[in-house]
Each structure stands twice: as C-alpha cells, then as structure tokens.
Protein backbone atom coordinates (compact mmCIF):
# COMPACT_ATOMS: atom_id res chain seq x y z
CA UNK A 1 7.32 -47.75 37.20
CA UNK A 2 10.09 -46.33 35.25
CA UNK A 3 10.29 -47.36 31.59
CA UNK A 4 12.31 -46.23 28.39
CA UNK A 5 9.63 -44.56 26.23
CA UNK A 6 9.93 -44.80 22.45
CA UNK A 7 7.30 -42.53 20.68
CA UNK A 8 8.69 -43.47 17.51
CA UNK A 9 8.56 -41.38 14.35
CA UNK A 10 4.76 -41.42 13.52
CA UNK A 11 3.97 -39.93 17.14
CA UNK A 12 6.77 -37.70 16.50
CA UNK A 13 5.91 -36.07 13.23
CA UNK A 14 2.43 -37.08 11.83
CA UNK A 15 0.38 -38.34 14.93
CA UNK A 16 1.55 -36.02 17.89
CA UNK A 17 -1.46 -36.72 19.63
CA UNK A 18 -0.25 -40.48 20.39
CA UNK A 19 2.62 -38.63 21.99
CA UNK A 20 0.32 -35.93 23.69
CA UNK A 21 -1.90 -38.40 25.01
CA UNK A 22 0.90 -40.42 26.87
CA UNK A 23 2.15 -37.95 28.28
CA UNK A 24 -0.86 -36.80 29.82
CA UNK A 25 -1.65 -40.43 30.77
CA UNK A 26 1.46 -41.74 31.92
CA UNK A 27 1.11 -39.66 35.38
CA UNK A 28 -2.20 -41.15 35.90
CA UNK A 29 -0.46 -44.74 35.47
CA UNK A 30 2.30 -43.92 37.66
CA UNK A 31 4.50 -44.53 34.28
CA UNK A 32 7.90 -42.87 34.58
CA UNK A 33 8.68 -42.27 31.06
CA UNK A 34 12.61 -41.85 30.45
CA UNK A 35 12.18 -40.30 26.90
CA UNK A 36 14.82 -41.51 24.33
CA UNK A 37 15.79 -38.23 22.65
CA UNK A 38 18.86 -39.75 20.44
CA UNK A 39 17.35 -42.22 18.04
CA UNK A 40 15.57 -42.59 14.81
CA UNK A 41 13.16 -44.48 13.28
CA UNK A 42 12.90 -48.90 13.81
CA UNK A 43 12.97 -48.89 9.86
CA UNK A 44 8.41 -49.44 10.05
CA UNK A 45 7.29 -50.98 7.06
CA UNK A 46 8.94 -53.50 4.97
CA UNK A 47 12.70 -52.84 5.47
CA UNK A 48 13.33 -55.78 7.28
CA UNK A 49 12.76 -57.24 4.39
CA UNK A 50 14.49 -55.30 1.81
CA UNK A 51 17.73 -54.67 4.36
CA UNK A 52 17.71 -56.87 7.14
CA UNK A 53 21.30 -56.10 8.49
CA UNK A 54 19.94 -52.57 8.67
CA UNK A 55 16.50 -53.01 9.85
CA UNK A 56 18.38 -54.77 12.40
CA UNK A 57 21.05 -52.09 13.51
CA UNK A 58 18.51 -49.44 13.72
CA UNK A 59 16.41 -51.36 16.36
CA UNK A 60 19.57 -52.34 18.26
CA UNK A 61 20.59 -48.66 18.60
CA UNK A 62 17.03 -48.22 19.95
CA UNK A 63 17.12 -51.19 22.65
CA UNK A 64 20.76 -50.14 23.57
CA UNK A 65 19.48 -46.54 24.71
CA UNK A 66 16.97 -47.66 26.49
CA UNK A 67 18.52 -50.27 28.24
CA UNK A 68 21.44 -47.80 29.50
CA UNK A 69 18.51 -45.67 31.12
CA UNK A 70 18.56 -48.60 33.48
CA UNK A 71 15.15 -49.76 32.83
CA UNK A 72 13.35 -52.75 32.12
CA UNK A 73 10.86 -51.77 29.44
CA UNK A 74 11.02 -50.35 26.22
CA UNK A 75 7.43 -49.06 25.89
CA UNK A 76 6.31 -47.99 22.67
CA UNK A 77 3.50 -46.82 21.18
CA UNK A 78 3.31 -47.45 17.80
CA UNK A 79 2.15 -50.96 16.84
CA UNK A 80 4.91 -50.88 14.14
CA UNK A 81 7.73 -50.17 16.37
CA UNK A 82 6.57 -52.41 18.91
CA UNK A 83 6.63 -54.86 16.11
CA UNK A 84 9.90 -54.11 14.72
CA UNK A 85 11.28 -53.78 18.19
CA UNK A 86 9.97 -57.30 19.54
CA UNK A 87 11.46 -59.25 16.05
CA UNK A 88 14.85 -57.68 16.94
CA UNK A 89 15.26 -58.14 20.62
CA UNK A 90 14.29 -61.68 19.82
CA UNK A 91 16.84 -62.25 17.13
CA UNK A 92 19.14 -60.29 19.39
CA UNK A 93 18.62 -62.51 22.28
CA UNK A 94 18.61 -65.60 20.69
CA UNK A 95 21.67 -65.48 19.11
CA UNK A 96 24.93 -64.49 21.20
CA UNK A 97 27.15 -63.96 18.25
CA UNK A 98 24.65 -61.78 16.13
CA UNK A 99 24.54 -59.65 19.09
CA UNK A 100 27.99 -59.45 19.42
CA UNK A 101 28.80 -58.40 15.91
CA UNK A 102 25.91 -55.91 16.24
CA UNK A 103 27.23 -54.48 19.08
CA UNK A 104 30.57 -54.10 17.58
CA UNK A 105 29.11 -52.18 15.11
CA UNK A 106 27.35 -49.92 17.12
CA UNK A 107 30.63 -49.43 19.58
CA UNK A 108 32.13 -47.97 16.06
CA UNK A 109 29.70 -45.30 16.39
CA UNK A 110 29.30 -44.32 19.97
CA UNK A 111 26.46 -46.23 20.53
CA UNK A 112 26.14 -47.98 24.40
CA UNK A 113 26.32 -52.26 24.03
CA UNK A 114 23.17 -54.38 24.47
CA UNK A 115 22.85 -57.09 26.28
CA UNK A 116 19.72 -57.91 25.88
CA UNK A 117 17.78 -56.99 29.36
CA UNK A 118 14.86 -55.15 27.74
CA UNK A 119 11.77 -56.66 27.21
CA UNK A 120 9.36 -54.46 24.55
CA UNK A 121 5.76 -53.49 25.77
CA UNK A 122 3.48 -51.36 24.39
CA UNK A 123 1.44 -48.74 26.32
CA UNK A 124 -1.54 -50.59 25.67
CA UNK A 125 -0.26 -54.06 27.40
CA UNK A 126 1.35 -52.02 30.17
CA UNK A 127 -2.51 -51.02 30.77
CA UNK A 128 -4.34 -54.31 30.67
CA UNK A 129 -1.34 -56.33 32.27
CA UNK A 130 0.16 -54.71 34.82
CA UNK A 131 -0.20 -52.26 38.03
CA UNK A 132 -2.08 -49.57 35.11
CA UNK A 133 -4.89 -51.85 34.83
CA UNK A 134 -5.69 -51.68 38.91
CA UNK A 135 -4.73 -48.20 38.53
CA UNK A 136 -7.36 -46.80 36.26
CA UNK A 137 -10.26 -49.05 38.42
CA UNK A 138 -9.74 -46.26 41.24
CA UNK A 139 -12.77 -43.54 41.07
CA UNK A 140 -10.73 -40.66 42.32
CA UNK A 141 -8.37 -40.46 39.13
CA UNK A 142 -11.76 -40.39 36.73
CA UNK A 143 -9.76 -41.90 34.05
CA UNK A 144 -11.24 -43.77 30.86
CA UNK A 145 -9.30 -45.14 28.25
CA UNK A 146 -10.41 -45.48 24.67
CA UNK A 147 -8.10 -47.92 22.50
CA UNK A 148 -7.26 -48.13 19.22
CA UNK A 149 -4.77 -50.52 19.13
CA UNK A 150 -4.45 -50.50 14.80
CA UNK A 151 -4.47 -54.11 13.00
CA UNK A 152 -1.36 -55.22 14.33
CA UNK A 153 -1.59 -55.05 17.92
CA UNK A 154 -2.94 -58.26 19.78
CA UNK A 155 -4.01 -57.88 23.56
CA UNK A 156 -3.07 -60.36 25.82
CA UNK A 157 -5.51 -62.76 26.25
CA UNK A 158 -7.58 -61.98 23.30
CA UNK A 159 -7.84 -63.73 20.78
C-alpha cells in the first residue's frame, strides 16, 4: 500500500528513531512510503489557537503534497501531527469555500490545490486496522511491535 509519509519535525530533528523505526518497518508492512521532502512543521502545540489562519495553511500545504503523490493516506507518526492534520482536513472538507480561499493562497506560492481526497492515519492505526495487522500474524517475518502511542493517540476500538 502506497501512502504519503509525514515524519513530521519531532522524528525529523529530536526523535530520529520514530523515523528510523518506520523505515525499517514499513517493508515488513508492505507500506510504500512516498516521503514528503518539501514541507514544514503542522504548527504542534497550541498555534491553532494563537493563529488559526496559519495553523491552518501550514497543514493544507502538508495535505496538498501528499495528495499530489497520488495517494490515499497521509500517514504520520507523530500523535501531534496526526492531530493537527485530522482538525484541518476536517475543516478543509467541510467547508468548500474555506478550502477554496486556502487554496488560493497556497496557488500564490507554488503550492499544488487540495481537494480534499486524503484521509490522515497514523502508523499505529494502519497496524491494528488494516492489511499490517494480518501482516505481522505471519511467523516467517518474526516481527513484534512495541507501541507507545503518547497521551493523545486513541486506538480504534479502545476505549
């Protein structure tokens, strides 16, 4: 499965070993990870708050490069970002006209349009919902995975 892979800026500079470990995993998964090289960070912490407008720019540049690698999913793995990222596309794709003037925006700098065909997934959820968890039942690929999905990362189905 081919997805858009966001490592975000913690796995990037501070906690490599997030990055590191999907890389080595996502083979194991059959993950295709389309790296996005070109953007920055989805604003983490509070900015949303303090900036909105901006907090919400930076995370439509994000879902606009990885929808023009064609894929599906935006998988992150950060709980942040996946946070951030999920809030956006879901004020992006509920409301035609913010989108619009977002993309505008973006067009201004050179960034590709979005029209809202991503969903966000973290690695974690890719795992326990889809082909990855089947995957990592088979013997001959002597894969265990040990989660630490942070405080605000909810699995589906638990509660």
């Amino acid at each position: 499965m081919k997805v858009a892979y966001y490592k975000g800026c913690l796995a990037s500079l501070s906690a490599k070993e997030l990055d590191i470990s999907t890389q080595a995993l996502a083979p194991l998964l059959d993950l295709e990870l389309d790296e996005l090289e070109s953007v920055t960070c989805c604003g983490a912490g509070d900015i949303h708050e303090a900036e909105p407008d901006y907090y919400l720019h930076l995370n439509a540049r994000i879902l606009a490069y990885a929808e023009a690698t064609g894929a599906e999913t935006l998988m992150t793995i950060c709980n942040v970002c996946t946070l951030n990222l999920r809030q956006a596309n879901w004020q992006l794709k509920g409301d035609e006209a913010l989108r619009e003037r977002v993309n505008r925006n973006l067009a201004a700098v050179g960034v590709p349009r979005y029209s809202g065909n991503v969903d966000v997934k973290h690695l974690l959820w890719l795992i326990a919902e889809g082909e990855g968890y089947e995957l990592r039942q088979v013997e001959d690929r002597h894969l265990e995975v040990a989660a630490g999905r942070g405080l605000q990362l909810r699995l589906p189905g638990v509660k």
